[in-house]
PDB file of N, CA and C in Angstrom:
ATOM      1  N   UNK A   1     -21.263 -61.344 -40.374  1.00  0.00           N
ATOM      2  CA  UNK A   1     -20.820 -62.066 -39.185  1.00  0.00           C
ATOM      3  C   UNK A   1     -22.024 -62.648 -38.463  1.00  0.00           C
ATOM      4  N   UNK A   2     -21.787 -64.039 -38.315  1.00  0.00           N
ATOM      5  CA  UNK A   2     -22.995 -64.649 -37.671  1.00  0.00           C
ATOM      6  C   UNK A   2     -22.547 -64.218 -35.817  1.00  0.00           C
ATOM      7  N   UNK A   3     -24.199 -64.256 -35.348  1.00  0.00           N
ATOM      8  CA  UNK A   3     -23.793 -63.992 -33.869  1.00  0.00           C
ATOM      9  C   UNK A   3     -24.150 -65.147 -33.574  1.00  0.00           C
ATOM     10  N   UNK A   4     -23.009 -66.016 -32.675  1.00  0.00           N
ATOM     11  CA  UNK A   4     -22.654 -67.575 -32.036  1.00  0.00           C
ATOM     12  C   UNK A   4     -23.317 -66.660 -30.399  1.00  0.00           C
ATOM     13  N   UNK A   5     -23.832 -68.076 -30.020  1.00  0.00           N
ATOM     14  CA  UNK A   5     -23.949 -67.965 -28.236  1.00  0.00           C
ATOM     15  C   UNK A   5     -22.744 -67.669 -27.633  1.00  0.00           C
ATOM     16  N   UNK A   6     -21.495 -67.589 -28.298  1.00  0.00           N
ATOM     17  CA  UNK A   6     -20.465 -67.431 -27.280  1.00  0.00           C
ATOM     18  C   UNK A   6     -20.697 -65.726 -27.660  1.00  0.00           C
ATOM     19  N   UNK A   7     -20.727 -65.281 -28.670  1.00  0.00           N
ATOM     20  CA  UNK A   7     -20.576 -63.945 -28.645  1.00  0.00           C
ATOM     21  C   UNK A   7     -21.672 -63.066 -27.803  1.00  0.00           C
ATOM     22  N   UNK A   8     -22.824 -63.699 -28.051  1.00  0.00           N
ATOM     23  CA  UNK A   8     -24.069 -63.105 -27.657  1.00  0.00           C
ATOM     24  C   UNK A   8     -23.675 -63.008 -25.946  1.00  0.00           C
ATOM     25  N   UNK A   9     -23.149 -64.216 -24.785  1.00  0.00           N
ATOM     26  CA  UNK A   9     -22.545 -64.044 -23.681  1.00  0.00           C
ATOM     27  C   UNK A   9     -21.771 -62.970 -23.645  1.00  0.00           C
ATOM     28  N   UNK A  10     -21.097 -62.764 -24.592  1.00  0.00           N
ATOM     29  CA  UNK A  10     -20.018 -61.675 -24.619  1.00  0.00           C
ATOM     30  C   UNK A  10     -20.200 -60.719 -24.293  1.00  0.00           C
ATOM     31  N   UNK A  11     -21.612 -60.027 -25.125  1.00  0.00           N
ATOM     32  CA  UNK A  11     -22.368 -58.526 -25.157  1.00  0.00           C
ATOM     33  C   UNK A  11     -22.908 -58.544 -24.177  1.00  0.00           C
ATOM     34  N   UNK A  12     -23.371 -59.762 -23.281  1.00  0.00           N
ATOM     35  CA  UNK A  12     -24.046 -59.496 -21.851  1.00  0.00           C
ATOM     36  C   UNK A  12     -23.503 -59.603 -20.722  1.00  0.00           C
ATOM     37  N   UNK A  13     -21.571 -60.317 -20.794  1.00  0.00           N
ATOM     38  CA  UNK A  13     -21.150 -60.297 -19.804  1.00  0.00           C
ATOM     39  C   UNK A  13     -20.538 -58.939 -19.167  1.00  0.00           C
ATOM     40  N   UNK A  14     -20.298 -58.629 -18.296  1.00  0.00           N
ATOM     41  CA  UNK A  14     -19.428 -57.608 -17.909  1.00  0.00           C
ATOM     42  C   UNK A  14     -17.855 -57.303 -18.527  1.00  0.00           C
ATOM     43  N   UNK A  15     -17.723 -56.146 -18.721  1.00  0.00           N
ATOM     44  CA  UNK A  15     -16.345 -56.068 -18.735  1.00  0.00           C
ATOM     45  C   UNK A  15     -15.353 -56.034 -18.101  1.00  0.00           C
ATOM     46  N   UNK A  16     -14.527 -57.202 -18.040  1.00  0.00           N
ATOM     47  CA  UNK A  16     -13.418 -57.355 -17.272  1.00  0.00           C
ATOM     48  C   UNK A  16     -11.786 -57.232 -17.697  1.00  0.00           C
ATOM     49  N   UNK A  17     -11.548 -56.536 -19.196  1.00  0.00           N
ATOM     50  CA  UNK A  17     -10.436 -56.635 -19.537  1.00  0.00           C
ATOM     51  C   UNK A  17      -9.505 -55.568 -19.088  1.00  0.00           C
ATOM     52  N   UNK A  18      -8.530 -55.243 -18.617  1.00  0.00           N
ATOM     53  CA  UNK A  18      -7.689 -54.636 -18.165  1.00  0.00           C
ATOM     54  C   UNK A  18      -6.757 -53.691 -18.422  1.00  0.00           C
ATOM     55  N   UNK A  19      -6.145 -54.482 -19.843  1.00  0.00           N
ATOM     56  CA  UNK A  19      -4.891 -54.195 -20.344  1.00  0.00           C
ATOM     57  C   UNK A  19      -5.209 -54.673 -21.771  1.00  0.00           C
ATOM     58  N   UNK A  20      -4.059 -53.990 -22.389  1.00  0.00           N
ATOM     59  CA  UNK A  20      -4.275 -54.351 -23.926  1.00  0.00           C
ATOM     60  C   UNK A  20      -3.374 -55.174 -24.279  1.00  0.00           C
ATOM     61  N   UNK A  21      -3.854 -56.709 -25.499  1.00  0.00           N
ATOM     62  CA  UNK A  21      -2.926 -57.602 -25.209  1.00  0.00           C
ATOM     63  C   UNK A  21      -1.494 -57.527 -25.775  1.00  0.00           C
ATOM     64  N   UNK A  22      -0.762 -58.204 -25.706  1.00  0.00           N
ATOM     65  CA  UNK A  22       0.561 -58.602 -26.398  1.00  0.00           C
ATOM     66  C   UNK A  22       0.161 -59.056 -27.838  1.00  0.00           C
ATOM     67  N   UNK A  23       1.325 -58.834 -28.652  1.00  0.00           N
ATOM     68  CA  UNK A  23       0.880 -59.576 -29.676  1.00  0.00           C
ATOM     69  C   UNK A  23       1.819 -61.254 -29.536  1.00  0.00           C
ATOM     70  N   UNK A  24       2.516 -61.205 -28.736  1.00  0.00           N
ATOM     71  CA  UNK A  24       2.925 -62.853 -28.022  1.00  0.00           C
ATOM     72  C   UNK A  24       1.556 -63.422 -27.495  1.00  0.00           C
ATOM     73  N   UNK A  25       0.905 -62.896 -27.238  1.00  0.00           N
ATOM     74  CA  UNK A  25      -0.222 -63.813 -26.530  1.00  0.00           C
ATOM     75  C   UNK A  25      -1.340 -63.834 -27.339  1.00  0.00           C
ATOM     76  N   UNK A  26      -1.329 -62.803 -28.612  1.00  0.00           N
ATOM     77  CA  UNK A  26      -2.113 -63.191 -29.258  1.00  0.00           C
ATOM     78  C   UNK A  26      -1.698 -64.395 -30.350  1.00  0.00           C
ATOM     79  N   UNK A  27      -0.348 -64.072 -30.969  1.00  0.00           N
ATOM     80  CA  UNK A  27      -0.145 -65.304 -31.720  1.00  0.00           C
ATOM     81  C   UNK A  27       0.026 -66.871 -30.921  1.00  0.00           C
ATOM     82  N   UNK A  28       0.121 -66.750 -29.509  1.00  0.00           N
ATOM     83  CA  UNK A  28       0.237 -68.145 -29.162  1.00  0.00           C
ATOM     84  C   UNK A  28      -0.828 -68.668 -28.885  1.00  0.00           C
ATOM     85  N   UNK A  29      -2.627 -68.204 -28.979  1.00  0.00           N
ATOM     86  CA  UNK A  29      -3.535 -68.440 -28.875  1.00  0.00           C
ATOM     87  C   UNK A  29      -3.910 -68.220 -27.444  1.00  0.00           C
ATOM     88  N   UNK A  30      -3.654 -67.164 -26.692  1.00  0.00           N
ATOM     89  CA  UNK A  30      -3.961 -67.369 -25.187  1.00  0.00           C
ATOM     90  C   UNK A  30      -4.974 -66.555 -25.284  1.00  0.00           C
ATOM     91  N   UNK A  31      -4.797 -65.463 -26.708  1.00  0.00           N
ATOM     92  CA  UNK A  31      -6.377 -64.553 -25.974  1.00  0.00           C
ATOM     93  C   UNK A  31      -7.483 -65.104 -27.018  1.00  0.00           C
ATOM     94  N   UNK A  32      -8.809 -65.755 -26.360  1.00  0.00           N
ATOM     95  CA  UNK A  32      -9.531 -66.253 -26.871  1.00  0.00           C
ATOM     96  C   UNK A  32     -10.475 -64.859 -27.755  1.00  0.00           C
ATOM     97  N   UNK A  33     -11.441 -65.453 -28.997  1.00  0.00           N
ATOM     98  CA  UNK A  33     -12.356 -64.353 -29.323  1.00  0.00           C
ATOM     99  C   UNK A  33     -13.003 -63.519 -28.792  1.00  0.00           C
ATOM    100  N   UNK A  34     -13.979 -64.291 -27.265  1.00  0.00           N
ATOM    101  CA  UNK A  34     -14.545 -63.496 -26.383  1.00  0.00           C
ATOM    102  C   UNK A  34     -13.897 -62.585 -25.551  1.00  0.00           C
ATOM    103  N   UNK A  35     -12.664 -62.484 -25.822  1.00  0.00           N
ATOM    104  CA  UNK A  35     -12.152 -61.658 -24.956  1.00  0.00           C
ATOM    105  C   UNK A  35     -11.511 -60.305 -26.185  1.00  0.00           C
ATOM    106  N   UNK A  36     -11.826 -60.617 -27.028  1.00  0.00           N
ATOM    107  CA  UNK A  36     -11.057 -59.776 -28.121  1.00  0.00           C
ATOM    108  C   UNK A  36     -12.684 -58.982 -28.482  1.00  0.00           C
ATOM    109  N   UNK A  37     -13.421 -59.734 -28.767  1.00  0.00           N
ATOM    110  CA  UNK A  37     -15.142 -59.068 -28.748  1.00  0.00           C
ATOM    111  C   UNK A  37     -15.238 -58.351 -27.336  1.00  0.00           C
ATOM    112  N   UNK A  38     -14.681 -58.615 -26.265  1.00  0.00           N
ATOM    113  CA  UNK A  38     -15.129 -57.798 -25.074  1.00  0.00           C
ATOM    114  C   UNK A  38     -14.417 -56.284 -25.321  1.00  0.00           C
ATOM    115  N   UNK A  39     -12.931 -56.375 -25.781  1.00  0.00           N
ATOM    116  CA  UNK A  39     -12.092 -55.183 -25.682  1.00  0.00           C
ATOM    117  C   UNK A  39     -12.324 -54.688 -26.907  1.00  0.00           C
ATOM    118  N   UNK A  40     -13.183 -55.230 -27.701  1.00  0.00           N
ATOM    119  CA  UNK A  40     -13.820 -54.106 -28.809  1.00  0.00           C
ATOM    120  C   UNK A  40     -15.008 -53.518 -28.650  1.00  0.00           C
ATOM    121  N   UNK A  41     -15.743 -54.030 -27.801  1.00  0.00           N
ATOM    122  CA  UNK A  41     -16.817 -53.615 -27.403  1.00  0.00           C
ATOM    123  C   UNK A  41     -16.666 -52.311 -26.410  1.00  0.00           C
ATOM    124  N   UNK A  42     -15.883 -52.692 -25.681  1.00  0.00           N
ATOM    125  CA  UNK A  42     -15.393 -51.885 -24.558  1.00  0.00           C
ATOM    126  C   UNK A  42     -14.804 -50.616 -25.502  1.00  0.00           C
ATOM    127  N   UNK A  43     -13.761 -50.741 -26.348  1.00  0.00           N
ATOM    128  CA  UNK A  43     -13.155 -49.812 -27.020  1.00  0.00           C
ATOM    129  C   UNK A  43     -14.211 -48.855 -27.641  1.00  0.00           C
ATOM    130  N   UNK A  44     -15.363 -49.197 -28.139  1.00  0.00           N
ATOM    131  CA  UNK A  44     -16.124 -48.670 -29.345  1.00  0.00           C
ATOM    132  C   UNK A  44     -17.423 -49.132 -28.774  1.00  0.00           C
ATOM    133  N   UNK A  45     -18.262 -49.154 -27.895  1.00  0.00           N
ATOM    134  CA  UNK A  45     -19.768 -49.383 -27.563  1.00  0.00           C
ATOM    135  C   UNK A  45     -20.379 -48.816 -28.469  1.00  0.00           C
ATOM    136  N   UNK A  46     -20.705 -47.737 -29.114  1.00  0.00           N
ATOM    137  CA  UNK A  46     -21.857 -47.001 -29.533  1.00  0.00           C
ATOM    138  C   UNK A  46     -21.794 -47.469 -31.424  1.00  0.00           C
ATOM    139  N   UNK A  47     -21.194 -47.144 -32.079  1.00  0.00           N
ATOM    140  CA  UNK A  47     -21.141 -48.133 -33.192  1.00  0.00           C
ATOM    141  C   UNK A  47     -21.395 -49.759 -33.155  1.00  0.00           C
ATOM    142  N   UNK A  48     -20.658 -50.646 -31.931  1.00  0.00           N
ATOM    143  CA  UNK A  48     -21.074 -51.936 -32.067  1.00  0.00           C
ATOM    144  C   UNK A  48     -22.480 -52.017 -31.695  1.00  0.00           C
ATOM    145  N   UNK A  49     -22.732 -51.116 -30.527  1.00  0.00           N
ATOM    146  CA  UNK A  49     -24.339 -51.946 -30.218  1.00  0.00           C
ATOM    147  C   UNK A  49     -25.077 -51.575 -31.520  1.00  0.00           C
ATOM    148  N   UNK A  50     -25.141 -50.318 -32.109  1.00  0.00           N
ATOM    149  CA  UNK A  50     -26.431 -50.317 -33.481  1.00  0.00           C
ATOM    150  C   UNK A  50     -26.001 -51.147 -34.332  1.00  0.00           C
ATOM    151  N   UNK A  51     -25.035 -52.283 -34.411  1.00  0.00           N
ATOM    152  CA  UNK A  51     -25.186 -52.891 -35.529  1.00  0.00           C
ATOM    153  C   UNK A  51     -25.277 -54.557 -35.249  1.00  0.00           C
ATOM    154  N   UNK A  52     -24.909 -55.049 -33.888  1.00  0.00           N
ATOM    155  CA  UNK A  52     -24.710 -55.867 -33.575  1.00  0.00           C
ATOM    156  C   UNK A  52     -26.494 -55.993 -32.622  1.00  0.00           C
ATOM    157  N   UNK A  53     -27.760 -56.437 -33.041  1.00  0.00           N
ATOM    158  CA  UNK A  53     -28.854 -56.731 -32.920  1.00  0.00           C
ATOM    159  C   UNK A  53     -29.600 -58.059 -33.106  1.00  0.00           C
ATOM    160  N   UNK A  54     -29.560 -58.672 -31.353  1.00  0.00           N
ATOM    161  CA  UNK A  54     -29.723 -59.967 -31.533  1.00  0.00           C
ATOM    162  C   UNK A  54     -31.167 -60.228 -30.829  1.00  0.00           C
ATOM    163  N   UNK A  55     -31.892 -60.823 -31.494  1.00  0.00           N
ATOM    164  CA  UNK A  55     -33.601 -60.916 -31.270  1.00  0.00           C
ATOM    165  C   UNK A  55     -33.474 -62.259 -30.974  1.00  0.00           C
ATOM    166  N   UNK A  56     -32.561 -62.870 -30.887  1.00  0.00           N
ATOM    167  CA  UNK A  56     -32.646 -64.812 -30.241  1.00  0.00           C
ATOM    168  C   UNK A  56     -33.628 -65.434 -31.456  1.00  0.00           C
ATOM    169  N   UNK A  57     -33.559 -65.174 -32.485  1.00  0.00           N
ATOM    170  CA  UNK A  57     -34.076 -65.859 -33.659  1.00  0.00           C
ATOM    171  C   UNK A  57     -33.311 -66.041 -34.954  1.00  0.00           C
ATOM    172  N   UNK A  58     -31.772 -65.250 -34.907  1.00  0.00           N
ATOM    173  CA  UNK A  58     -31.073 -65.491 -35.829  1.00  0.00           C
ATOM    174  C   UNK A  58     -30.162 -67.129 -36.307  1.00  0.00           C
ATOM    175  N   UNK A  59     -30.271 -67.589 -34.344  1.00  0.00           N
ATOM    176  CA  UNK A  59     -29.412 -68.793 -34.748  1.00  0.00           C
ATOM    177  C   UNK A  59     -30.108 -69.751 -35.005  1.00  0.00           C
TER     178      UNK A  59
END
């Protein structure tokens, strides 16, 4: 998995997700990636951060 600038925002924004989504809102496209990378991050921190290691020279 390549890390995009939207994801890399992702790992540095705060977490703001709430609730866990619908799967209506996931098939109608309302929940974007960054928000699906936030509530996995959120779900599981300690496995994603050791593998997800961004030195700003990959892209």
């Amino acid at each position: 998995m390549q890390l995009t600038d939207d994801v890399v925002q992702g790992l540095k924004a705060p977490q703001t997700i709430t609730r866990p989504f619908s799967s209506r809102e996931v098939k109608s496209g309302q929940v974007t990636m960054d928000a699906v990378n936030s509530l996995y991050l959120s779900a599981s921190p300690s496995p994603v951060a050791g593998h997800l290691q961004y030195d700003g020279a990959a892209g």
